[in-house]
PDB file of N, CA and C in Angstrom:
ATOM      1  N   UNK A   1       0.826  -1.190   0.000  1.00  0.00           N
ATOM      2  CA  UNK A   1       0.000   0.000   0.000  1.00  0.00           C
ATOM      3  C   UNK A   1       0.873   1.256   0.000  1.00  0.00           C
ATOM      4  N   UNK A   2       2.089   1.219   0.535  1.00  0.00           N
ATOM      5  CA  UNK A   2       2.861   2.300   0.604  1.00  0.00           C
ATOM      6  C   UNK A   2       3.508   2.397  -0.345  1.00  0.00           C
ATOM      7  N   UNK A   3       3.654   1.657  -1.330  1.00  0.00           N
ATOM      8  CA  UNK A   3       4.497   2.129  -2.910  1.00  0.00           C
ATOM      9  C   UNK A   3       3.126   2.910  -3.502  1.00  0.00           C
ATOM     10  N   UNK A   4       1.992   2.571  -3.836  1.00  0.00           N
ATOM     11  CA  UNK A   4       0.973   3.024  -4.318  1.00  0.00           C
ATOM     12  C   UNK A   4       0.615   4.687  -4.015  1.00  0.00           C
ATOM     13  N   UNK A   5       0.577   4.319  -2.598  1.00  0.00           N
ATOM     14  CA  UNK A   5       0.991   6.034  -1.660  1.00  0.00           C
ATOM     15  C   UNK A   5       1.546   6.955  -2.162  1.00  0.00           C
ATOM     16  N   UNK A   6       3.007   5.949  -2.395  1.00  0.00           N
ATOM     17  CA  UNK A   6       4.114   7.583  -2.803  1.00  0.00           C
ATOM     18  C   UNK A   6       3.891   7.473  -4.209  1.00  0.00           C
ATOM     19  N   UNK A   7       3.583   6.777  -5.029  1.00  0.00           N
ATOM     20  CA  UNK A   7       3.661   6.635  -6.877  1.00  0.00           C
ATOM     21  C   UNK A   7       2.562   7.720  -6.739  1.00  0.00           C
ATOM     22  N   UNK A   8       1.555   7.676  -5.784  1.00  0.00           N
ATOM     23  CA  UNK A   8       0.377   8.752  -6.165  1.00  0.00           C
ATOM     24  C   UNK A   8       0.709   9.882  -5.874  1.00  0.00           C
ATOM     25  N   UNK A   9       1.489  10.304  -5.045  1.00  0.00           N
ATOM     26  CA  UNK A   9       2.406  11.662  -4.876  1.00  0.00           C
ATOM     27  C   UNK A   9       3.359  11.601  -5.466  1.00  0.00           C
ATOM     28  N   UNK A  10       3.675  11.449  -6.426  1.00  0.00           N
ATOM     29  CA  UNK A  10       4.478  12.173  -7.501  1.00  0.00           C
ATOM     30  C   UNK A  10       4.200  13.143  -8.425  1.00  0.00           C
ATOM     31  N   UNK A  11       3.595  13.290  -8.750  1.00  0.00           N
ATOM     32  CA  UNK A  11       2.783  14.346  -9.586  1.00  0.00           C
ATOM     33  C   UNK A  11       1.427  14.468  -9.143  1.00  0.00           C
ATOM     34  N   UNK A  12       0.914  15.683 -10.371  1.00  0.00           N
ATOM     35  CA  UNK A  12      -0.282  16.541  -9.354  1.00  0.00           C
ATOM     36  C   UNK A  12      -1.193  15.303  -9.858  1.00  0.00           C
ATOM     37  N   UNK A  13      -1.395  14.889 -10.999  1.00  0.00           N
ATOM     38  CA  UNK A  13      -2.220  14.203 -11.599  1.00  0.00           C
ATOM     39  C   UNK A  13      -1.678  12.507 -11.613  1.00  0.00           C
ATOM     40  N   UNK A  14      -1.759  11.136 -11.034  1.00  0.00           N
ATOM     41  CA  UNK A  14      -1.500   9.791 -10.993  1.00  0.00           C
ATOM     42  C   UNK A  14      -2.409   9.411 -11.920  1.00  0.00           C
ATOM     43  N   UNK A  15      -2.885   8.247 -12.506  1.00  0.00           N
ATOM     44  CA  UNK A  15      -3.553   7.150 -12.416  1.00  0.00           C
ATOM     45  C   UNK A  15      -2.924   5.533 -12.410  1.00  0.00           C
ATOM     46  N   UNK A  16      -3.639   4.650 -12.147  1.00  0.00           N
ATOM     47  CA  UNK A  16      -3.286   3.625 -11.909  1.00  0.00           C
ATOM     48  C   UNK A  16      -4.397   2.786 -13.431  1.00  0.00           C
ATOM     49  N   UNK A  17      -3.587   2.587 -14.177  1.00  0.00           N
ATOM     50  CA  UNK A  17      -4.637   1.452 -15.466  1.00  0.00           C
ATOM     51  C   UNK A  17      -3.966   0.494 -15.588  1.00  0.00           C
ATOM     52  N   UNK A  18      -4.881  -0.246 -16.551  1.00  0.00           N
ATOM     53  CA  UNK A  18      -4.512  -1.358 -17.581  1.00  0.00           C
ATOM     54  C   UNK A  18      -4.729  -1.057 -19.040  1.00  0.00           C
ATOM     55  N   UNK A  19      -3.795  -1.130 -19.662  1.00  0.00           N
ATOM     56  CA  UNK A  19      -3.592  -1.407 -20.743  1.00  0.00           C
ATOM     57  C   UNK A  19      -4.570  -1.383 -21.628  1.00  0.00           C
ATOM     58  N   UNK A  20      -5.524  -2.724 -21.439  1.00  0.00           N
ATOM     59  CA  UNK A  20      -6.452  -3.171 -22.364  1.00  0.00           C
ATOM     60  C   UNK A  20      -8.063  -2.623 -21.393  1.00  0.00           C
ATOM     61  N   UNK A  21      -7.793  -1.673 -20.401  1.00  0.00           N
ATOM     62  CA  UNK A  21      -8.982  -1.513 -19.834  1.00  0.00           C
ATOM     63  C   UNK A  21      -9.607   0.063 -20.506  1.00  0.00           C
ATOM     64  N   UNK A  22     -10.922  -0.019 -21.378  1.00  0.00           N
ATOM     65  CA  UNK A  22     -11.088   0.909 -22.672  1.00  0.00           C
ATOM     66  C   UNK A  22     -11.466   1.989 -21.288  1.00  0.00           C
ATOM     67  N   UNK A  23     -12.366   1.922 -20.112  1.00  0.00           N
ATOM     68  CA  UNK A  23     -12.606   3.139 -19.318  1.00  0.00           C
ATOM     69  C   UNK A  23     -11.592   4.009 -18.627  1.00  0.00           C
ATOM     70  N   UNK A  24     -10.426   2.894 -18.640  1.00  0.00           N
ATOM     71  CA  UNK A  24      -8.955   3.465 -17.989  1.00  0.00           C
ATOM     72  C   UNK A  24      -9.094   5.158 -19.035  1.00  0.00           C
ATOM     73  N   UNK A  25      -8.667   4.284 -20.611  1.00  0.00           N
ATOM     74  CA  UNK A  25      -8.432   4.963 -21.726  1.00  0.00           C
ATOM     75  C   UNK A  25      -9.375   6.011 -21.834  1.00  0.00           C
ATOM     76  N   UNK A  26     -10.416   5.966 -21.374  1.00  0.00           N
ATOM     77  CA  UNK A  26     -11.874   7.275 -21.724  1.00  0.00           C
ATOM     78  C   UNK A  26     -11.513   8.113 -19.786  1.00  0.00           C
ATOM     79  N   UNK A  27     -11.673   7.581 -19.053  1.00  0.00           N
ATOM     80  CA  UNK A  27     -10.965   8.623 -18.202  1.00  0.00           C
ATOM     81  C   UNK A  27      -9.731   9.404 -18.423  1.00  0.00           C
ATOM     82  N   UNK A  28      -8.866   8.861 -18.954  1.00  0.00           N
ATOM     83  CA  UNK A  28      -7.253   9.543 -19.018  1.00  0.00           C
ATOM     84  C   UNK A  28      -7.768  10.600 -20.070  1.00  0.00           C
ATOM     85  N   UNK A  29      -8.651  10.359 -21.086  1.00  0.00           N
ATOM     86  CA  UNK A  29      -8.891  11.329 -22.044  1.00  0.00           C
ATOM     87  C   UNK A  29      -9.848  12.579 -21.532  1.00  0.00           C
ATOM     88  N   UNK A  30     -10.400  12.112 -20.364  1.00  0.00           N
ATOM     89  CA  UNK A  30     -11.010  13.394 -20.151  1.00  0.00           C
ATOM     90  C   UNK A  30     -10.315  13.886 -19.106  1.00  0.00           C
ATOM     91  N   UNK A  31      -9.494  13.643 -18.396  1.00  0.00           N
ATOM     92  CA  UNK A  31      -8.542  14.411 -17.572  1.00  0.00           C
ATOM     93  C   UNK A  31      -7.689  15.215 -18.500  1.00  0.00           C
ATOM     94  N   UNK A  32      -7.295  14.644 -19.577  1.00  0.00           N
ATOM     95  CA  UNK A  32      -6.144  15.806 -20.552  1.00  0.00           C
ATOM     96  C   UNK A  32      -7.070  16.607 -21.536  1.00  0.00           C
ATOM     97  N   UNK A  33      -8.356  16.203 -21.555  1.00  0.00           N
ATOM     98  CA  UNK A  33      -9.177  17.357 -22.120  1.00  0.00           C
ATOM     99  C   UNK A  33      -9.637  18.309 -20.880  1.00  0.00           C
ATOM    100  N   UNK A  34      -8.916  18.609 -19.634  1.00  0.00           N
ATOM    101  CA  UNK A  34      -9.174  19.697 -19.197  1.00  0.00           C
ATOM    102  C   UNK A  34      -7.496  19.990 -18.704  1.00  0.00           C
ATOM    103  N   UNK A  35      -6.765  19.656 -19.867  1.00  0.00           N
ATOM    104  CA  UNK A  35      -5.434  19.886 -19.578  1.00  0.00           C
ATOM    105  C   UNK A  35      -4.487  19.579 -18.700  1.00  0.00           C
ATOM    106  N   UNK A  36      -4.925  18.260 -17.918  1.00  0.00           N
ATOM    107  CA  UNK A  36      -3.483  17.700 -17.032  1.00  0.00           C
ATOM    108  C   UNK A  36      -2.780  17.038 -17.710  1.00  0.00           C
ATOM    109  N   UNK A  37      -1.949  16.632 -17.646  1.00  0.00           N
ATOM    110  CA  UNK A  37      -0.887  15.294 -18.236  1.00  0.00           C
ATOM    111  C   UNK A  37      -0.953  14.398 -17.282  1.00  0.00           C
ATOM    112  N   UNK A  38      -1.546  13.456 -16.913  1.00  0.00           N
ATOM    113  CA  UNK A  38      -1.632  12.345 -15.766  1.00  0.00           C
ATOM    114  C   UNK A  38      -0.359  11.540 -15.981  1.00  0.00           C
ATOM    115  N   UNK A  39       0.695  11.312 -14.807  1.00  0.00           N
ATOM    116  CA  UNK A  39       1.454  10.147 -14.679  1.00  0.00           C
ATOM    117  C   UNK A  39       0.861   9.192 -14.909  1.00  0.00           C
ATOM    118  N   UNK A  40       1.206   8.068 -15.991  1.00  0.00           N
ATOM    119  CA  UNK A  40       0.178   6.681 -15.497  1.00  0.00           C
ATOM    120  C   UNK A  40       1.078   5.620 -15.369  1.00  0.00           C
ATOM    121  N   UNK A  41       0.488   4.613 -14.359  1.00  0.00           N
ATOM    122  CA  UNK A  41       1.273   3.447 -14.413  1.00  0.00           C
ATOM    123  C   UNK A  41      -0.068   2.578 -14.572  1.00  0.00           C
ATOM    124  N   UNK A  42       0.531   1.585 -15.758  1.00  0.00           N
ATOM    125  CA  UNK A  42       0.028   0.342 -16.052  1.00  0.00           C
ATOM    126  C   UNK A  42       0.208  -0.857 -15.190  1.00  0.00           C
ATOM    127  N   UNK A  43      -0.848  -0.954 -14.665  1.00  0.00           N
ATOM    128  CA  UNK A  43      -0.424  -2.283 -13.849  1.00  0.00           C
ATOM    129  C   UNK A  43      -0.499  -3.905 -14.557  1.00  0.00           C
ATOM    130  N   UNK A  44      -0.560  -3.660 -15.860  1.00  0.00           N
ATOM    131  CA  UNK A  44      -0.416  -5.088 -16.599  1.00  0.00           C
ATOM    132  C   UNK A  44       0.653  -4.702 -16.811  1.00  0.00           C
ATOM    133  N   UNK A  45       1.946  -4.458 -17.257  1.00  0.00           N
ATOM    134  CA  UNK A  45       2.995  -4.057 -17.699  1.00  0.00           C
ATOM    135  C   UNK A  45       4.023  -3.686 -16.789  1.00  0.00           C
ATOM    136  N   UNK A  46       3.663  -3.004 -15.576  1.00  0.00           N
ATOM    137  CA  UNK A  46       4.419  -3.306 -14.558  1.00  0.00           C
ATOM    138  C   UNK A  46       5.093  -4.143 -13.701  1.00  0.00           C
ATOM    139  N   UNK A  47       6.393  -4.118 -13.497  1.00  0.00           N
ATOM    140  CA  UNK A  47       6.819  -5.405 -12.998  1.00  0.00           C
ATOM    141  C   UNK A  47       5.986  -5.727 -11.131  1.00  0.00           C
ATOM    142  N   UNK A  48       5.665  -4.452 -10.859  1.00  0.00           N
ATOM    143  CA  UNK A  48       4.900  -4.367  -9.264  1.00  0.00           C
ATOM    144  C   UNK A  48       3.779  -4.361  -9.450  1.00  0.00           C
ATOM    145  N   UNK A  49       3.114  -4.555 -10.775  1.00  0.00           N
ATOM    146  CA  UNK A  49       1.260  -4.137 -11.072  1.00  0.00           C
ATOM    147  C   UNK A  49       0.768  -4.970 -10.018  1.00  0.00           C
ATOM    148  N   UNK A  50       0.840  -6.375  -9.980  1.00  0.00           N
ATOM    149  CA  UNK A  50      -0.247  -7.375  -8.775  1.00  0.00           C
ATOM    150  C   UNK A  50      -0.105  -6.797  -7.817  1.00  0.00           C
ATOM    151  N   UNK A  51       1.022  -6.578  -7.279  1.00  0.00           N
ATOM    152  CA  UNK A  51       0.800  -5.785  -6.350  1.00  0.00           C
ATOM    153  C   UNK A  51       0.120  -4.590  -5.745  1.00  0.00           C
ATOM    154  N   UNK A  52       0.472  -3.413  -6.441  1.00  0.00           N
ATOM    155  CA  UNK A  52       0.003  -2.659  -6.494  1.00  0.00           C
ATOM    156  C   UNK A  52      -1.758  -2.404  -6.435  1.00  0.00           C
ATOM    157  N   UNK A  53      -2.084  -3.466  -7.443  1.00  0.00           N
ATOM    158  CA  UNK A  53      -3.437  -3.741  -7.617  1.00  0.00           C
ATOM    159  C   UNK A  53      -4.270  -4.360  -6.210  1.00  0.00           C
ATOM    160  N   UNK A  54      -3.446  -5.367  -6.061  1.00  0.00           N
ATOM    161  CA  UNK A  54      -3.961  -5.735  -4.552  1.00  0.00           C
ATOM    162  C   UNK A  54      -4.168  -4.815  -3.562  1.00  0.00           C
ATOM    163  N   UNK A  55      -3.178  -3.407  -3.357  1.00  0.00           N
ATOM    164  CA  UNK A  55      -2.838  -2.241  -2.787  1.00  0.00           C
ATOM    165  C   UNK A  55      -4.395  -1.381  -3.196  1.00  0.00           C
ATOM    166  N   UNK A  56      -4.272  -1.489  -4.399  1.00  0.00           N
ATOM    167  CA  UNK A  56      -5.911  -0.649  -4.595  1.00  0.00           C
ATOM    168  C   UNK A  56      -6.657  -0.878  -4.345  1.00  0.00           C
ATOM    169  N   UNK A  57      -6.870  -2.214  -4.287  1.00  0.00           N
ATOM    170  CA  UNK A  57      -8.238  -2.784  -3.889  1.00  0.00           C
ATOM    171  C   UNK A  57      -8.305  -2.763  -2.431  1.00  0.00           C
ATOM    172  N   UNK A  58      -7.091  -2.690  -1.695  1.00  0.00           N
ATOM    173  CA  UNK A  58      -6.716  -2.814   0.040  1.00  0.00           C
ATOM    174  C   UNK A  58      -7.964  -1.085   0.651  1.00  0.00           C
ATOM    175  N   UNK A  59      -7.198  -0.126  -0.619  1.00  0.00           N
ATOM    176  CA  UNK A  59      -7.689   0.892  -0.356  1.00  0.00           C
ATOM    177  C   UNK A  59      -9.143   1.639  -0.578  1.00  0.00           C
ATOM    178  N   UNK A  60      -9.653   0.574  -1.379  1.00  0.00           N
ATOM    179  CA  UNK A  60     -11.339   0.609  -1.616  1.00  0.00           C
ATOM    180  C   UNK A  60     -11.280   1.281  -2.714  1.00  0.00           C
ATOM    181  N   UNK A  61     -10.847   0.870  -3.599  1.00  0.00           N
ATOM    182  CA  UNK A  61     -11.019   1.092  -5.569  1.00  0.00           C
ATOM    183  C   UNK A  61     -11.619  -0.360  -5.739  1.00  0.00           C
ATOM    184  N   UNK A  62     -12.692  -0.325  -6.714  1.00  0.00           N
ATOM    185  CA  UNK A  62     -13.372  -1.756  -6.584  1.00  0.00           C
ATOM    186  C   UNK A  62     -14.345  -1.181  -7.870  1.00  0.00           C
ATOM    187  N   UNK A  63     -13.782  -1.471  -8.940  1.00  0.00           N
ATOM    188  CA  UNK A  63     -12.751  -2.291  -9.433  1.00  0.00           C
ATOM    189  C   UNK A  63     -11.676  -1.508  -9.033  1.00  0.00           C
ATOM    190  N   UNK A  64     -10.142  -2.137  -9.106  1.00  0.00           N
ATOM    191  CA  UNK A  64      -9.161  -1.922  -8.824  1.00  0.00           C
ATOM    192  C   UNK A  64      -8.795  -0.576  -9.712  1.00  0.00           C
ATOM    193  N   UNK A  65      -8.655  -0.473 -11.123  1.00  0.00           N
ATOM    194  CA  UNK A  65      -8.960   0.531 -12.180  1.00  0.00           C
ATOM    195  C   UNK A  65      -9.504   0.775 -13.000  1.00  0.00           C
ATOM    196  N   UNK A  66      -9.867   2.083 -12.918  1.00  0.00           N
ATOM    197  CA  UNK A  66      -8.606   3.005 -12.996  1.00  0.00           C
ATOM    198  C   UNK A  66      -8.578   3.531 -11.697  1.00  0.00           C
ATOM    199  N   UNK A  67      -8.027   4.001 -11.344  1.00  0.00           N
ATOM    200  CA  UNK A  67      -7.819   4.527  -9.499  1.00  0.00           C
ATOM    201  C   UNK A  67      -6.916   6.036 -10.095  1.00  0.00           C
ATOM    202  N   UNK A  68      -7.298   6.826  -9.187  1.00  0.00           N
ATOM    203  CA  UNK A  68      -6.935   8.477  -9.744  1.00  0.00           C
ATOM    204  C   UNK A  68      -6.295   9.407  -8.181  1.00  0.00           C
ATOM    205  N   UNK A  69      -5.331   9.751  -8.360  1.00  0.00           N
ATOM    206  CA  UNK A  69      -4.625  10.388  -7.158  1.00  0.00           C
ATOM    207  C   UNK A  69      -5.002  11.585  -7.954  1.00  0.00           C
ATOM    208  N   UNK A  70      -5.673  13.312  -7.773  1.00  0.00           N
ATOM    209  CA  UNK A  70      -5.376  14.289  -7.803  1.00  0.00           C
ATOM    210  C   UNK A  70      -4.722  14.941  -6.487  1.00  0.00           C
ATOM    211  N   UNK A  71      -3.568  15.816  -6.185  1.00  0.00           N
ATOM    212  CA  UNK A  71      -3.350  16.448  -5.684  1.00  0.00           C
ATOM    213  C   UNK A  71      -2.527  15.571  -4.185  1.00  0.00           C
ATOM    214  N   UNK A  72      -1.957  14.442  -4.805  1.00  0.00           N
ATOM    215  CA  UNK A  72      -1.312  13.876  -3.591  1.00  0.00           C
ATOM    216  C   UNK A  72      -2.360  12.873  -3.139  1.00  0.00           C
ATOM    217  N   UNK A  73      -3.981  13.395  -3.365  1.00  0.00           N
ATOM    218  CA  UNK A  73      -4.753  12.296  -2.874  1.00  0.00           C
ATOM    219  C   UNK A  73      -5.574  11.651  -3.522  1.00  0.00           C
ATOM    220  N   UNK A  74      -6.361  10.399  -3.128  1.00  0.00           N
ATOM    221  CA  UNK A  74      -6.819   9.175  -4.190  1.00  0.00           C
ATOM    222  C   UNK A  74      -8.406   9.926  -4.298  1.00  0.00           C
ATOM    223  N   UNK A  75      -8.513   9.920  -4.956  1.00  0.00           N
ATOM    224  CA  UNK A  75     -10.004  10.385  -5.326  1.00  0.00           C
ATOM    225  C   UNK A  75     -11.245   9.723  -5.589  1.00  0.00           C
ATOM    226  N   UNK A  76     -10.494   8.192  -6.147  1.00  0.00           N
ATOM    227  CA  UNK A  76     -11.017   7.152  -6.612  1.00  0.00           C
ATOM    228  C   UNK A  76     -11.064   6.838  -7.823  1.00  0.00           C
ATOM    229  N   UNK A  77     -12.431   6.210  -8.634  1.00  0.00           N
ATOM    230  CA  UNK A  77     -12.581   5.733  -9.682  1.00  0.00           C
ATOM    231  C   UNK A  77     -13.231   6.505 -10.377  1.00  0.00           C
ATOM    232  N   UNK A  78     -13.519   5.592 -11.576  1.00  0.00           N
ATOM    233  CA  UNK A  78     -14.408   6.473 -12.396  1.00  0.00           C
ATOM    234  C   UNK A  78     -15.490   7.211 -12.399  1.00  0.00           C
ATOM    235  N   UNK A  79     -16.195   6.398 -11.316  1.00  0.00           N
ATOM    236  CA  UNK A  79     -17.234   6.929 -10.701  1.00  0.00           C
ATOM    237  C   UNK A  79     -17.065   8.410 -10.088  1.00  0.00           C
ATOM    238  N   UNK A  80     -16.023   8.492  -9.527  1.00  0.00           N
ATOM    239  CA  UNK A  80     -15.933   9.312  -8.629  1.00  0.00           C
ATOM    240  C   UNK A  80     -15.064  10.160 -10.037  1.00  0.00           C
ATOM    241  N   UNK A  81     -14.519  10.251 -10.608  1.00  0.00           N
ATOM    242  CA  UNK A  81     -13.759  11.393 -11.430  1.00  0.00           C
ATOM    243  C   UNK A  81     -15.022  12.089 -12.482  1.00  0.00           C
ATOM    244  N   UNK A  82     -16.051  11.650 -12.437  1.00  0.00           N
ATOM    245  CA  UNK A  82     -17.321  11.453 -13.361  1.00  0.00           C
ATOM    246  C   UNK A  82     -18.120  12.265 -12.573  1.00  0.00           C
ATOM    247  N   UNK A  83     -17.891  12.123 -11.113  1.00  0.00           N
ATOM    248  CA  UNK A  83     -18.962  13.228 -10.547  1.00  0.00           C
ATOM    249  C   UNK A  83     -18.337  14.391  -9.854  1.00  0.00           C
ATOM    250  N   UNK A  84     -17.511  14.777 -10.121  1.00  0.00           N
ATOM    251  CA  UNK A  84     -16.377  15.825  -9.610  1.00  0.00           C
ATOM    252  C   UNK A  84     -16.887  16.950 -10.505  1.00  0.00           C
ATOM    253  N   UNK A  85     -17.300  17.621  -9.295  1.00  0.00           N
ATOM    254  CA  UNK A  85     -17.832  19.431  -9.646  1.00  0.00           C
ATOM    255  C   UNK A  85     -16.889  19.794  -9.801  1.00  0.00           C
ATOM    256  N   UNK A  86     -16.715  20.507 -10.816  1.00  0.00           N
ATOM    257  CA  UNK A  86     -15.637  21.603 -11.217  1.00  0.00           C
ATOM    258  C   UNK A  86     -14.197  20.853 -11.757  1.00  0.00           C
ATOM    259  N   UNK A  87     -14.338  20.221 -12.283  1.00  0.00           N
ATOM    260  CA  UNK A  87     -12.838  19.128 -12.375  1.00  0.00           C
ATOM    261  C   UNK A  87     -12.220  19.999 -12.933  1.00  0.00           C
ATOM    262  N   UNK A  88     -12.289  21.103 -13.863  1.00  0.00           N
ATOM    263  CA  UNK A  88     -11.034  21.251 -14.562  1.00  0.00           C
ATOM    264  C   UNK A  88     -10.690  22.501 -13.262  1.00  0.00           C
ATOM    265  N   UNK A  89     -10.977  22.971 -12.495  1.00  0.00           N
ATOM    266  CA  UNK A  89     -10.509  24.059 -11.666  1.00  0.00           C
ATOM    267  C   UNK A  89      -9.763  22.630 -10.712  1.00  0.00           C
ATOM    268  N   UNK A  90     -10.286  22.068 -10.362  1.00  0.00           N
ATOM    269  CA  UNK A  90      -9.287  21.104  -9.241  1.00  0.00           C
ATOM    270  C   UNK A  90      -8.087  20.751  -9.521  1.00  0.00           C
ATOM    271  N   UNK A  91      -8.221  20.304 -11.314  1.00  0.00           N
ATOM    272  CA  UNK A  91      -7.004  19.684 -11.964  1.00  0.00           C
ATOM    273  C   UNK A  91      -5.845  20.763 -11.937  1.00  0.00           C
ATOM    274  N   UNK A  92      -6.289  21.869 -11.846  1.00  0.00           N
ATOM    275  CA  UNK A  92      -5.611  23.164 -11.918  1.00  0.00           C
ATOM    276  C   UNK A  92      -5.129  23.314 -11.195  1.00  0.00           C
ATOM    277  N   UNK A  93      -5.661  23.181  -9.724  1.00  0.00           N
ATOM    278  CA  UNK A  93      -5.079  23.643  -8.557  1.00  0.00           C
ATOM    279  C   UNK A  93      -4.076  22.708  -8.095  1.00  0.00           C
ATOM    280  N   UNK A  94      -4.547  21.228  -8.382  1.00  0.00           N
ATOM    281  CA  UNK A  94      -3.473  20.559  -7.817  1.00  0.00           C
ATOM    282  C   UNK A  94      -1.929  20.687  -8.184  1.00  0.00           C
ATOM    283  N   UNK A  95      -2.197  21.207  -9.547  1.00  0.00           N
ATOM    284  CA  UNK A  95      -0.839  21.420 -10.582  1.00  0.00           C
ATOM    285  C   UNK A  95      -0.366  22.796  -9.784  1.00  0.00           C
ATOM    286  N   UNK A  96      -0.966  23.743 -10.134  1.00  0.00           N
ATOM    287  CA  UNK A  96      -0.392  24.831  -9.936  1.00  0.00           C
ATOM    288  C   UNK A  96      -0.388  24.991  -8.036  1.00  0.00           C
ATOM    289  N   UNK A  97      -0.772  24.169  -7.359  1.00  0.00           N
ATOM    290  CA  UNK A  97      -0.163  23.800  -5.330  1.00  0.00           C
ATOM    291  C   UNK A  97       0.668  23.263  -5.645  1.00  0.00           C
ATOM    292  N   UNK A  98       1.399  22.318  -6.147  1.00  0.00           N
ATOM    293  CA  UNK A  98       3.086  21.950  -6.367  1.00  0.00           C
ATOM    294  C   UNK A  98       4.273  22.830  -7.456  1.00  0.00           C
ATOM    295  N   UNK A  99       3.183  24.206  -7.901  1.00  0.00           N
ATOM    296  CA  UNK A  99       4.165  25.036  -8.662  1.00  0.00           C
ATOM    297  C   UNK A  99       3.876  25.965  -7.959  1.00  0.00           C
ATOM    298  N   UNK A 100       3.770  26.670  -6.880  1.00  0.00           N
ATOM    299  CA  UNK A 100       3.208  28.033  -6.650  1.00  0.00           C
ATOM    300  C   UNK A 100       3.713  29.229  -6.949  1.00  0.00           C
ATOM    301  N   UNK A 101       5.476  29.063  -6.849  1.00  0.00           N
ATOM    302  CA  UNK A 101       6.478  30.081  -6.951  1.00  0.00           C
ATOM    303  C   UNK A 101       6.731  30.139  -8.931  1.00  0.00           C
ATOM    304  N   UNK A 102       5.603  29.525  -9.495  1.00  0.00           N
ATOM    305  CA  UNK A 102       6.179  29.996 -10.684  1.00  0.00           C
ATOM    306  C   UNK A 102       4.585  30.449 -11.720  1.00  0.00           C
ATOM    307  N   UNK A 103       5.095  31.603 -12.151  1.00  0.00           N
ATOM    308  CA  UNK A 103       4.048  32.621 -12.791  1.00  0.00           C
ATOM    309  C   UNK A 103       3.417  32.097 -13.976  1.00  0.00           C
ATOM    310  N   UNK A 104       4.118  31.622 -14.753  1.00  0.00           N
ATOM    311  CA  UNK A 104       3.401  30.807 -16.020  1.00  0.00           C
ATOM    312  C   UNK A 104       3.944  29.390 -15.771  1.00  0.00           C
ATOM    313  N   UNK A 105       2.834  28.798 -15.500  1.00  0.00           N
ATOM    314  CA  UNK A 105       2.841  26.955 -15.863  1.00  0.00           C
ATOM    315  C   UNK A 105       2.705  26.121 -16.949  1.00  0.00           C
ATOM    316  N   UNK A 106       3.443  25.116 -17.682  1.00  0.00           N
ATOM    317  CA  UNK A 106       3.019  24.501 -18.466  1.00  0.00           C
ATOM    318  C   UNK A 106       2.809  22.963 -17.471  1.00  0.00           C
ATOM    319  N   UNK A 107       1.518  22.770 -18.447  1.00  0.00           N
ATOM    320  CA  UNK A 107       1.266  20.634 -17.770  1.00  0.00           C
ATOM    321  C   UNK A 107       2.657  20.339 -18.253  1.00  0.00           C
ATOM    322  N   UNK A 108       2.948  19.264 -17.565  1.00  0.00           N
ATOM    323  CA  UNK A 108       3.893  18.403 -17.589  1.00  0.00           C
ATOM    324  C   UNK A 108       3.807  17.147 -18.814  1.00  0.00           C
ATOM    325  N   UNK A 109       4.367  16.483 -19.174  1.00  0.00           N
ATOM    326  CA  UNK A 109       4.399  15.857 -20.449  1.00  0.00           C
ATOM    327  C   UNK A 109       3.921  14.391 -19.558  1.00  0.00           C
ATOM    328  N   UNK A 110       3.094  13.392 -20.435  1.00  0.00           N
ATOM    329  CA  UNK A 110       2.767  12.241 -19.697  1.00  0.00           C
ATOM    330  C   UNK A 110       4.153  11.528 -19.413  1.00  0.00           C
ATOM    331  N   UNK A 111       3.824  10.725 -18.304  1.00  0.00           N
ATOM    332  CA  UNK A 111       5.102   9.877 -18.215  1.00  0.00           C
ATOM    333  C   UNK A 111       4.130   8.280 -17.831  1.00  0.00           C
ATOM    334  N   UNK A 112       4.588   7.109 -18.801  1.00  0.00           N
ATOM    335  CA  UNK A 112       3.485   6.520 -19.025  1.00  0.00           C
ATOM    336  C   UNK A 112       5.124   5.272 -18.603  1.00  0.00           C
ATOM    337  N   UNK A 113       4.691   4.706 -16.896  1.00  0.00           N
ATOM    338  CA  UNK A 113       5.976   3.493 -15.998  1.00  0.00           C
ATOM    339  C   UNK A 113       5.718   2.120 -16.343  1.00  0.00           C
TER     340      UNK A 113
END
């Protein structure tokens, strides 16, 4: 549970997918249509994915993914990224609370582990 922890604090935007999972793919697309770049780690492709996955499910993602850290914290699933008032102001803030000291921000480029 504690690798999952810190992988989700790494950037403002995490997710946790699979590969071949098409809602992973339709969430990640509407998080970068309000302009984040989400870190993602694949947990089919990962050498720690079972793990990890077990870790999500420890933490009450059910299904396991996609599982979504904004802002250091887990937010949940799809469900839950689907009913988020105001998402693109949140996505914003979480980015620009780990940049504060800098005046113009660009998103960060995906980094896909």
């Amino acid at each position: 549970m504690d690798m999952v922890m810190k992988l989700g604090a790494t950037s403002a935007v995490v997710m946790f997918t699979k590969s071949s999972c098409c809602i992973s793919h339709s969430i990640e697309t509407l998080i970068r249509s309000f302009g984040a770049n989400p870190t993602v780690y694949e947990l089919d492709t990962h050498p720690n994915g079972k793990q990890m996955e077990k870790a999500l499910i420890e933490l009450g993602c059910q299904p396991s993914v996609p599982a979504i850290f904004i802002g250091k914290e887990l937010v949940g699933g799809a469900n839950e990224i689907m009913s988020l008032n105001g998402m693109s102001s949140n996505l914003h803030k979480a980015y620009i609370g780990e940049h504060e000291n800098v005046a113009m921000c660009r998103m960060p480029e995906i980094d896909i582990v």
